[in-house]
N, C-alpha and C. Protein backbone atom coordinates (compact mmCIF):
# COMPACT_ATOMS: atom_id res chain seq x y z
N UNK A 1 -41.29 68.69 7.79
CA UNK A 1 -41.60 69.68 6.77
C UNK A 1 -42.67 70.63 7.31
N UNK A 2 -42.20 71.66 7.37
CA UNK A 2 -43.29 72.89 7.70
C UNK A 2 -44.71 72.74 6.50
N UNK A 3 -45.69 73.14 7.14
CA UNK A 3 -47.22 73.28 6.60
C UNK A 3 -48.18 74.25 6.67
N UNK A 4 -48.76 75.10 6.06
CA UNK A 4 -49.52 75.87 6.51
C UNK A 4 -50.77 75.61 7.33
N UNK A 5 -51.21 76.69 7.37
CA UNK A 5 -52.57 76.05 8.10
C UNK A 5 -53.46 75.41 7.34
N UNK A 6 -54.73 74.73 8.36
CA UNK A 6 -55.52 73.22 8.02
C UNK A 6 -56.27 73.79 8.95
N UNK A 7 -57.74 73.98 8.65
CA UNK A 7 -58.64 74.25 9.48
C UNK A 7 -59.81 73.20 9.43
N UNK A 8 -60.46 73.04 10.58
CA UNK A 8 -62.26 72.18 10.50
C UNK A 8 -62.89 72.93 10.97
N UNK A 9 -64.12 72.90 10.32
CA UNK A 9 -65.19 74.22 11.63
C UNK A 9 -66.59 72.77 11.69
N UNK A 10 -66.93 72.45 12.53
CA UNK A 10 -67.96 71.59 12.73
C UNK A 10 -69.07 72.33 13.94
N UNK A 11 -70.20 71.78 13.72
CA UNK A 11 -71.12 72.45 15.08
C UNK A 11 -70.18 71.33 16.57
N UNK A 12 -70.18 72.53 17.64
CA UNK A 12 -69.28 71.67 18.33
C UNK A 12 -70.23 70.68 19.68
N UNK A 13 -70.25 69.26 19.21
CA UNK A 13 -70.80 68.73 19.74
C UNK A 13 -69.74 67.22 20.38
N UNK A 14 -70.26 66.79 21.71
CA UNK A 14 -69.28 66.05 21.83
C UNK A 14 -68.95 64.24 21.04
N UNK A 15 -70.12 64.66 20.14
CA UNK A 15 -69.79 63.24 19.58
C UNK A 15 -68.73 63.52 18.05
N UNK A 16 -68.37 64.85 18.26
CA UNK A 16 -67.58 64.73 17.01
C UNK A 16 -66.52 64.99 17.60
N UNK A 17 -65.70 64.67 18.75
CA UNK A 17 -64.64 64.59 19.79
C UNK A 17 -63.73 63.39 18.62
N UNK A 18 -63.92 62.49 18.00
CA UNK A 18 -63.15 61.09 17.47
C UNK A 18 -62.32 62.18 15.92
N UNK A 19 -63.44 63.03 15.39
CA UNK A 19 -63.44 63.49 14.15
C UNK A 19 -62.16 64.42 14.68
N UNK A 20 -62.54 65.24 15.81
CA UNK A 20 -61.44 66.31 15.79
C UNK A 20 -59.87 66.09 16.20
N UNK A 21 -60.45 64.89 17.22
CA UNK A 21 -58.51 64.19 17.38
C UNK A 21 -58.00 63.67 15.93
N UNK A 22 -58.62 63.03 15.29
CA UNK A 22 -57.76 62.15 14.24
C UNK A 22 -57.45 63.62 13.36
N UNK A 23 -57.99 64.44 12.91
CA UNK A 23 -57.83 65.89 12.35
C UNK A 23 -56.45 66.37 13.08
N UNK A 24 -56.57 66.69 14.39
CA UNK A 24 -55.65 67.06 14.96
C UNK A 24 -54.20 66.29 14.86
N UNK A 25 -54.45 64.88 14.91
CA UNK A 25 -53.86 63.97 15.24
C UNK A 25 -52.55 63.77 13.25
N UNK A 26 -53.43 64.07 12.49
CA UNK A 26 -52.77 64.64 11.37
C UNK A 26 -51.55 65.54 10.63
N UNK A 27 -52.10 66.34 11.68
CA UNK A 27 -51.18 68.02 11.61
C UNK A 27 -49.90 67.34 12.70
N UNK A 28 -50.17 65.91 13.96
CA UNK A 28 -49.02 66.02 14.65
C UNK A 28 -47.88 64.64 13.66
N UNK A 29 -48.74 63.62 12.60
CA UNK A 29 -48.22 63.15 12.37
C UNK A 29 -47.22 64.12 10.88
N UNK A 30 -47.66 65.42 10.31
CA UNK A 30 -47.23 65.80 9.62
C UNK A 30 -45.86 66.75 10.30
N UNK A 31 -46.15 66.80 11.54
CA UNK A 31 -45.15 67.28 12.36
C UNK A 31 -44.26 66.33 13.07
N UNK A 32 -43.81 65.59 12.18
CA UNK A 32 -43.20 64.15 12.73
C UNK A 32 -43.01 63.83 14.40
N UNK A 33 -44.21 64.78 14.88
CA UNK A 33 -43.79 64.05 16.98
C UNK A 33 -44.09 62.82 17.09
N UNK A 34 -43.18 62.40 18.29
CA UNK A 34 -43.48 60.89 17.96
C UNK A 34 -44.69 60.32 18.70
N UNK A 35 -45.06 59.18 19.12
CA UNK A 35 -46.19 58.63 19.35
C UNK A 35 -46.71 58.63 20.38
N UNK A 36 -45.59 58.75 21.71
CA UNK A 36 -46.03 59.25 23.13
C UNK A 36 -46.65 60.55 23.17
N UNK A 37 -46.10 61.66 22.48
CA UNK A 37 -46.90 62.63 22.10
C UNK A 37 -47.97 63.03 21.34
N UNK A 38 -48.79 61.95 20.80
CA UNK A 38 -49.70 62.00 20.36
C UNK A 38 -50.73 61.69 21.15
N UNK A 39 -50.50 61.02 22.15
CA UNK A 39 -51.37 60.16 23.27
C UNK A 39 -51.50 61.39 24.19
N UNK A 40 -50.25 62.68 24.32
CA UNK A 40 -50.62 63.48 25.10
C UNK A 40 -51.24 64.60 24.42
N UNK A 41 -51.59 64.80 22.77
CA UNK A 41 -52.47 65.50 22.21
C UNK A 41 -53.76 65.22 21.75
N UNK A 42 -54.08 64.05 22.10
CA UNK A 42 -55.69 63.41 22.36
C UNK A 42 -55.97 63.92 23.79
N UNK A 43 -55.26 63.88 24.73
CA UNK A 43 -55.71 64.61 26.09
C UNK A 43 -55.82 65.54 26.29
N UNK A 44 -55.20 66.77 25.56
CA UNK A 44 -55.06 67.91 25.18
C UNK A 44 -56.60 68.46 24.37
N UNK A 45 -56.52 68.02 23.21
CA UNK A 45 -57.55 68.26 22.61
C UNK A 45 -58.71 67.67 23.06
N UNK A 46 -58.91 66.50 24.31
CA UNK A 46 -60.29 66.17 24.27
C UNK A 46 -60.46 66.98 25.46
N UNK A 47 -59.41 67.15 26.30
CA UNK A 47 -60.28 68.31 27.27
C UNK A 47 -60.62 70.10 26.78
N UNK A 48 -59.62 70.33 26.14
CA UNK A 48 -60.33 71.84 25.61
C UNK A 48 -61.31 71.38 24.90
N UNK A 49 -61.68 70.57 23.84
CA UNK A 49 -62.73 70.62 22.87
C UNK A 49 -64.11 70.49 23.23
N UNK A 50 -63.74 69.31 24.65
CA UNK A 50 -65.44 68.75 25.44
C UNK A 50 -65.46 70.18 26.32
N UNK A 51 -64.64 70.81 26.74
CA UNK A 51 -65.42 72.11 26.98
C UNK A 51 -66.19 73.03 26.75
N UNK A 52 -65.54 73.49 25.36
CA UNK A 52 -66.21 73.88 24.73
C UNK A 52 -67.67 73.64 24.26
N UNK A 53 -67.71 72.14 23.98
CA UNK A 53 -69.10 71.54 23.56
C UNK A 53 -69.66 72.00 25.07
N UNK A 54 -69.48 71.49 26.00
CA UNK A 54 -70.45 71.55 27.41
C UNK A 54 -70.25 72.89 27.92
N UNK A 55 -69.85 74.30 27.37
CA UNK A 55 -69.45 75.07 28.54
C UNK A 55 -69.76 76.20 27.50
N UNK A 56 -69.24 76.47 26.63
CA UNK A 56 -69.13 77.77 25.72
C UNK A 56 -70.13 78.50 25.56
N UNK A 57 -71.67 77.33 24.88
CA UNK A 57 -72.37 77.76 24.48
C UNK A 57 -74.03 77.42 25.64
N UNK A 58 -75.26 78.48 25.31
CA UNK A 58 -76.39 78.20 25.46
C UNK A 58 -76.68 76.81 25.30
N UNK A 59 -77.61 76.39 26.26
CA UNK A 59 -78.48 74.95 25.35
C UNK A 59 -78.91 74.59 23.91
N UNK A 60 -79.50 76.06 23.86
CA UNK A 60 -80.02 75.80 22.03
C UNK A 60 -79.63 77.30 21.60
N UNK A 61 -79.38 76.93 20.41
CA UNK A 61 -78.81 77.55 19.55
C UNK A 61 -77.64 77.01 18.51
N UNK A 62 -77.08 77.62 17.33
CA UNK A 62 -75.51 77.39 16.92
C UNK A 62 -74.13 76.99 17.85
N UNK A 63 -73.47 76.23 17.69
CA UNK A 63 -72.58 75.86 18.66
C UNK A 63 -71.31 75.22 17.62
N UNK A 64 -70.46 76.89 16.38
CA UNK A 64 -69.85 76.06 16.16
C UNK A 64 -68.31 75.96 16.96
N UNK A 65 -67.30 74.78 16.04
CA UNK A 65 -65.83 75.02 16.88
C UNK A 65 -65.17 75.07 15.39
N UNK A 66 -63.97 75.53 15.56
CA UNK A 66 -62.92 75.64 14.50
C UNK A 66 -61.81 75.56 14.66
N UNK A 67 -61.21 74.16 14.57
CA UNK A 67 -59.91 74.12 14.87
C UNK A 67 -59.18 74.01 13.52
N UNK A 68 -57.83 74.58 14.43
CA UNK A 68 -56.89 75.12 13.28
C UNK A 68 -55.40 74.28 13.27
N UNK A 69 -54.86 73.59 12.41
CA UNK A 69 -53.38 73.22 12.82
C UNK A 69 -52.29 73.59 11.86
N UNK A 70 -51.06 74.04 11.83
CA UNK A 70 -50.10 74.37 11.52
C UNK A 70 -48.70 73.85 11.73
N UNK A 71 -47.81 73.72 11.21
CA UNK A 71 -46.55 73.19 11.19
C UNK A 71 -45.29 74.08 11.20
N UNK A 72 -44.85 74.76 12.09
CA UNK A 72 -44.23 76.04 11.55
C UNK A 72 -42.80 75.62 11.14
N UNK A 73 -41.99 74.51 12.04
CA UNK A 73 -41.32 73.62 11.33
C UNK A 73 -41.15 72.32 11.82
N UNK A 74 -40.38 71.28 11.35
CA UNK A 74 -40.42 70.06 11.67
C UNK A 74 -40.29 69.77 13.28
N UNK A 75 -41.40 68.97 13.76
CA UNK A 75 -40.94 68.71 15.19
C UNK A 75 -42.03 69.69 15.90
N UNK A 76 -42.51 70.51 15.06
CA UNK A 76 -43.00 71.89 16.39
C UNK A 76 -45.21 71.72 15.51
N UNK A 77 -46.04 71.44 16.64
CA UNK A 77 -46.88 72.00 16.14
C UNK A 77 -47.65 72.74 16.75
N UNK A 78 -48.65 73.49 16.17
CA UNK A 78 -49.68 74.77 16.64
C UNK A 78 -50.90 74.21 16.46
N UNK A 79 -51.86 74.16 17.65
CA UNK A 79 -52.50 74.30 17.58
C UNK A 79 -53.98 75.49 18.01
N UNK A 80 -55.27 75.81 17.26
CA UNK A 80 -55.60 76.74 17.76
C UNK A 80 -57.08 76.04 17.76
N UNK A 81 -58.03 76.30 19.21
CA UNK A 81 -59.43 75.43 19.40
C UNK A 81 -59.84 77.01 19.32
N UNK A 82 -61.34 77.41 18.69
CA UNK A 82 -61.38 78.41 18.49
C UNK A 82 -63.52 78.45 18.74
N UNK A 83 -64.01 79.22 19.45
CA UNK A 83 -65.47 79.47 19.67
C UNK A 83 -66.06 80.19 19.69
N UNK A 84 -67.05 80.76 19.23
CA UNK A 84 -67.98 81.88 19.72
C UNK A 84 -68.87 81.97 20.70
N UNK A 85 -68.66 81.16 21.30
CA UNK A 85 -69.34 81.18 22.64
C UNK A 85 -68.81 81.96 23.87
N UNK A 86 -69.49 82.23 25.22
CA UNK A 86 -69.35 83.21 25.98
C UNK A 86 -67.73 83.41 26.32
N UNK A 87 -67.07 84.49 26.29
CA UNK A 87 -66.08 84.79 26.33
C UNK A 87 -65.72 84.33 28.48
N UNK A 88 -64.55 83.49 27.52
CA UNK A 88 -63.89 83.10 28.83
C UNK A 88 -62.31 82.86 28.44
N UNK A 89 -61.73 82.98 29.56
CA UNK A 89 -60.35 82.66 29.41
C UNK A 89 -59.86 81.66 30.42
N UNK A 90 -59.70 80.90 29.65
CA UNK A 90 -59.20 79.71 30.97
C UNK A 90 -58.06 79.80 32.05
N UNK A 91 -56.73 80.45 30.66
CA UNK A 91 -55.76 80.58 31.88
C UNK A 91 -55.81 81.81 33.03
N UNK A 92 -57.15 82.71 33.34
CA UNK A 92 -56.87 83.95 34.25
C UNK A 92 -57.25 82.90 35.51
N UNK A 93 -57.60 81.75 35.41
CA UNK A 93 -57.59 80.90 36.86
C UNK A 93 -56.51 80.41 37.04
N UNK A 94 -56.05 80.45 38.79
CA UNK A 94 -54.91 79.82 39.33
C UNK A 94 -54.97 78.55 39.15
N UNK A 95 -53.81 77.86 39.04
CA UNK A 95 -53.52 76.10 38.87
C UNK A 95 -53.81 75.66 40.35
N UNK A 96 -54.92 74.72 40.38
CA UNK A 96 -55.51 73.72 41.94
C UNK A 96 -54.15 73.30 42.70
N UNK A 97 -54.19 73.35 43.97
CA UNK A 97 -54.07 73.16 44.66
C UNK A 97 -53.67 71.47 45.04
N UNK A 98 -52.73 70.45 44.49
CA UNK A 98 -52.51 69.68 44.38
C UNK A 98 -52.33 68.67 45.16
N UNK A 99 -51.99 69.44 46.38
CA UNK A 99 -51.37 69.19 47.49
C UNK A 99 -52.48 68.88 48.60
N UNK A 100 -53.82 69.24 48.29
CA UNK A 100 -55.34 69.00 49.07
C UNK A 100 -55.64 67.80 48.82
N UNK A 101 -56.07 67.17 49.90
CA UNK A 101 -56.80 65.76 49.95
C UNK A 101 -57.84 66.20 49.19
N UNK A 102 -58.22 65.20 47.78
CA UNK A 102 -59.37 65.16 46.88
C UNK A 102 -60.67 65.99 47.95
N UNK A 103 -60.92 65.25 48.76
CA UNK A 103 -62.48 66.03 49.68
C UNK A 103 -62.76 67.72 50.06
N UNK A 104 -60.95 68.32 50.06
CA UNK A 104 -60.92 69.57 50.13
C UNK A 104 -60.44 70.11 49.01
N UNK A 105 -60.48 69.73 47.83
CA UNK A 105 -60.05 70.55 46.89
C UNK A 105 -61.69 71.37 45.85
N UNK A 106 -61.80 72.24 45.59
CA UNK A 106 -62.84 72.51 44.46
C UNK A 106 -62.95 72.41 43.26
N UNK A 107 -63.44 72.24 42.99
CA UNK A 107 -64.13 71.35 41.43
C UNK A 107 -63.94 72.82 40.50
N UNK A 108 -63.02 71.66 39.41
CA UNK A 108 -63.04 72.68 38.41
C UNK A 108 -61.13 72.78 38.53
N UNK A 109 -60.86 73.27 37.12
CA UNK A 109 -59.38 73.27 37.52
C UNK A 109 -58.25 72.83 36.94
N UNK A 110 -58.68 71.12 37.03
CA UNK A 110 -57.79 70.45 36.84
C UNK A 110 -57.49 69.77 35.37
N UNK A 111 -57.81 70.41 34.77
CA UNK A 111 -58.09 70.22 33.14
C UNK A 111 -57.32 71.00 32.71
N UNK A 112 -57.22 72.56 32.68
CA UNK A 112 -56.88 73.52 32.49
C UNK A 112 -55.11 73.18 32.64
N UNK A 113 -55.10 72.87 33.75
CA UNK A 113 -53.55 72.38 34.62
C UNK A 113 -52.93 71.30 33.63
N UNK A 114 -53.72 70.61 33.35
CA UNK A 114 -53.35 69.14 32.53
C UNK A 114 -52.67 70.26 31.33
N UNK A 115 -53.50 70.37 30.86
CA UNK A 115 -53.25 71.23 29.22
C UNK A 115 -51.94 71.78 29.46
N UNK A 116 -51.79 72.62 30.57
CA UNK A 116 -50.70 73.63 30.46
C UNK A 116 -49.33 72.94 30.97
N UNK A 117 -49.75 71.64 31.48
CA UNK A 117 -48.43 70.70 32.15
C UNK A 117 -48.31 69.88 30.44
N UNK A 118 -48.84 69.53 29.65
CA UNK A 118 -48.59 68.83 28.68
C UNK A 118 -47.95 69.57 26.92
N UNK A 119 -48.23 70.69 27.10
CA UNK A 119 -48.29 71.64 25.83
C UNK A 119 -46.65 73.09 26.23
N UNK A 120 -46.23 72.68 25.32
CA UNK A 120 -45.10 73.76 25.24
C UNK A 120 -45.26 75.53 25.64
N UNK A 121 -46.13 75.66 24.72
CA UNK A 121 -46.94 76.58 25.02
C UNK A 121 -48.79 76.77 24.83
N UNK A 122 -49.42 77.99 25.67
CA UNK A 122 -50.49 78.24 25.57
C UNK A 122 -50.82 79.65 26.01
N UNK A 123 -51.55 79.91 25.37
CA UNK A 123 -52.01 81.12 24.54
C UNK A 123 -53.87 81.62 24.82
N UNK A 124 -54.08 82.43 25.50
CA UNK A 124 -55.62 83.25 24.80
C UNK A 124 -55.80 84.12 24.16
N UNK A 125 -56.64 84.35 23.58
CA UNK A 125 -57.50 85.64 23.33
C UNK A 125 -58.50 85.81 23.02
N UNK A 126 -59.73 86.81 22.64
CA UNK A 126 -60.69 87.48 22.19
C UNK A 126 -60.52 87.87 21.26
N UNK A 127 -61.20 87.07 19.95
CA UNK A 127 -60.94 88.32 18.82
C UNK A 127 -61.88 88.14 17.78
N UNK A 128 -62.79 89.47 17.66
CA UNK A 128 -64.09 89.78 16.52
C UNK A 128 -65.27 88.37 16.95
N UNK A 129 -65.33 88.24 18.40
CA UNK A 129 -66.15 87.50 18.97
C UNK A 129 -66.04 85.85 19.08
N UNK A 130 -64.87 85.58 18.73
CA UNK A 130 -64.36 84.61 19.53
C UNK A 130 -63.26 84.03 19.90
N UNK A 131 -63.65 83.20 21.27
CA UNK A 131 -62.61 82.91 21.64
C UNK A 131 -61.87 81.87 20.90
N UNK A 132 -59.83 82.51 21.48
CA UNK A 132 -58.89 81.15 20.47
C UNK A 132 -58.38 80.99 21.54
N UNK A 133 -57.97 79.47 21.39
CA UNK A 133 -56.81 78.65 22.58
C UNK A 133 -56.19 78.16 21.88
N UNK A 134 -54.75 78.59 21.89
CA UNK A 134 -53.78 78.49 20.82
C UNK A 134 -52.84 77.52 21.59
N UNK A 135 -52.00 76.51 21.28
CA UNK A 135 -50.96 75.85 22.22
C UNK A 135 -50.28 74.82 20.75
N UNK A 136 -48.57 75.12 21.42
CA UNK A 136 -47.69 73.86 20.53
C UNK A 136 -47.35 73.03 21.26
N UNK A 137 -46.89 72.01 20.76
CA UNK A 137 -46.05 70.83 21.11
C UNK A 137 -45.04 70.05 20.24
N UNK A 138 -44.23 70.21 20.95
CA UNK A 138 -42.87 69.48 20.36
C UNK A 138 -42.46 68.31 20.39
N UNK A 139 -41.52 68.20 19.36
CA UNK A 139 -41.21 66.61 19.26
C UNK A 139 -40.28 66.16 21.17
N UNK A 140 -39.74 67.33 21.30
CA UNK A 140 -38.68 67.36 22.28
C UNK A 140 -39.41 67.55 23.90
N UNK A 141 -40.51 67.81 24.04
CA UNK A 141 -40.96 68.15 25.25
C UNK A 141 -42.14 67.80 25.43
């Protein structure tokens, strides 16, 4: 059954990483995917989200996140991790180099790669000062 959107906005810190999967984890059971795919949207969401917490923002200051989930129809869901912190886009970096013995490869990377090998689609943008990382996943893929 299709759903509209379901949003959380929390200050984004990494101990509320448990709060935002089971949230997330909601929108995939309302999107009937089945359970192997849920295991690959806890990996999904804990690497964009702990980014965010460690990367987005200053040391001190506000640090919130706002994630968003949607159902557009059965089987298919949307998700969107959303920040005001320093504008970055993850996907304008090339996918690592896989094929390098760990000692020659550079740090950084391989997160990004995960996401985009696990998620149907993914999505950036900039908009009225912050950033969204939008991505679905299907019951089928």
């Amino acid at each position: 059954m299709a759903c509209g959107p379901r949003s959380l906005t929390l200050e984004a810190q990494t101990g509320s990483l448990h709060e935002v999967m089971e949230f997330v984890r909601q929108g995939a059971l309302e999107a009937s995917l089945p359970s192997v795919r849920l295991d690959e949207l806890d990996l999904v969401i804990e690497e964009i989200y702990v980014n965010v917490c460690r990367h987005a923002y200053p040391p001190n200051g506000p640090r919130m996140a706002s994630i968003t989930y949607w159902v557009p129809s059965p089987g298919e869901l949307q998700v969107e991790v959303a920040d005001q912190g320093v504008e970055f886009n993850p996907l304008d970096f090339d996918s690592p180099d896989t094929g390098l013995d760990l000692e020659d490869r550079p740090i950084g990377g391989l997160g990004i790669f995960l996401v985009k090998q696990l998620t149907g689609s993914l999505s950036y943008r900039r908009e009225d000062g912050w950033n969204r990382l939008t991505f679905g996943m299907s019951a089928e893929s």
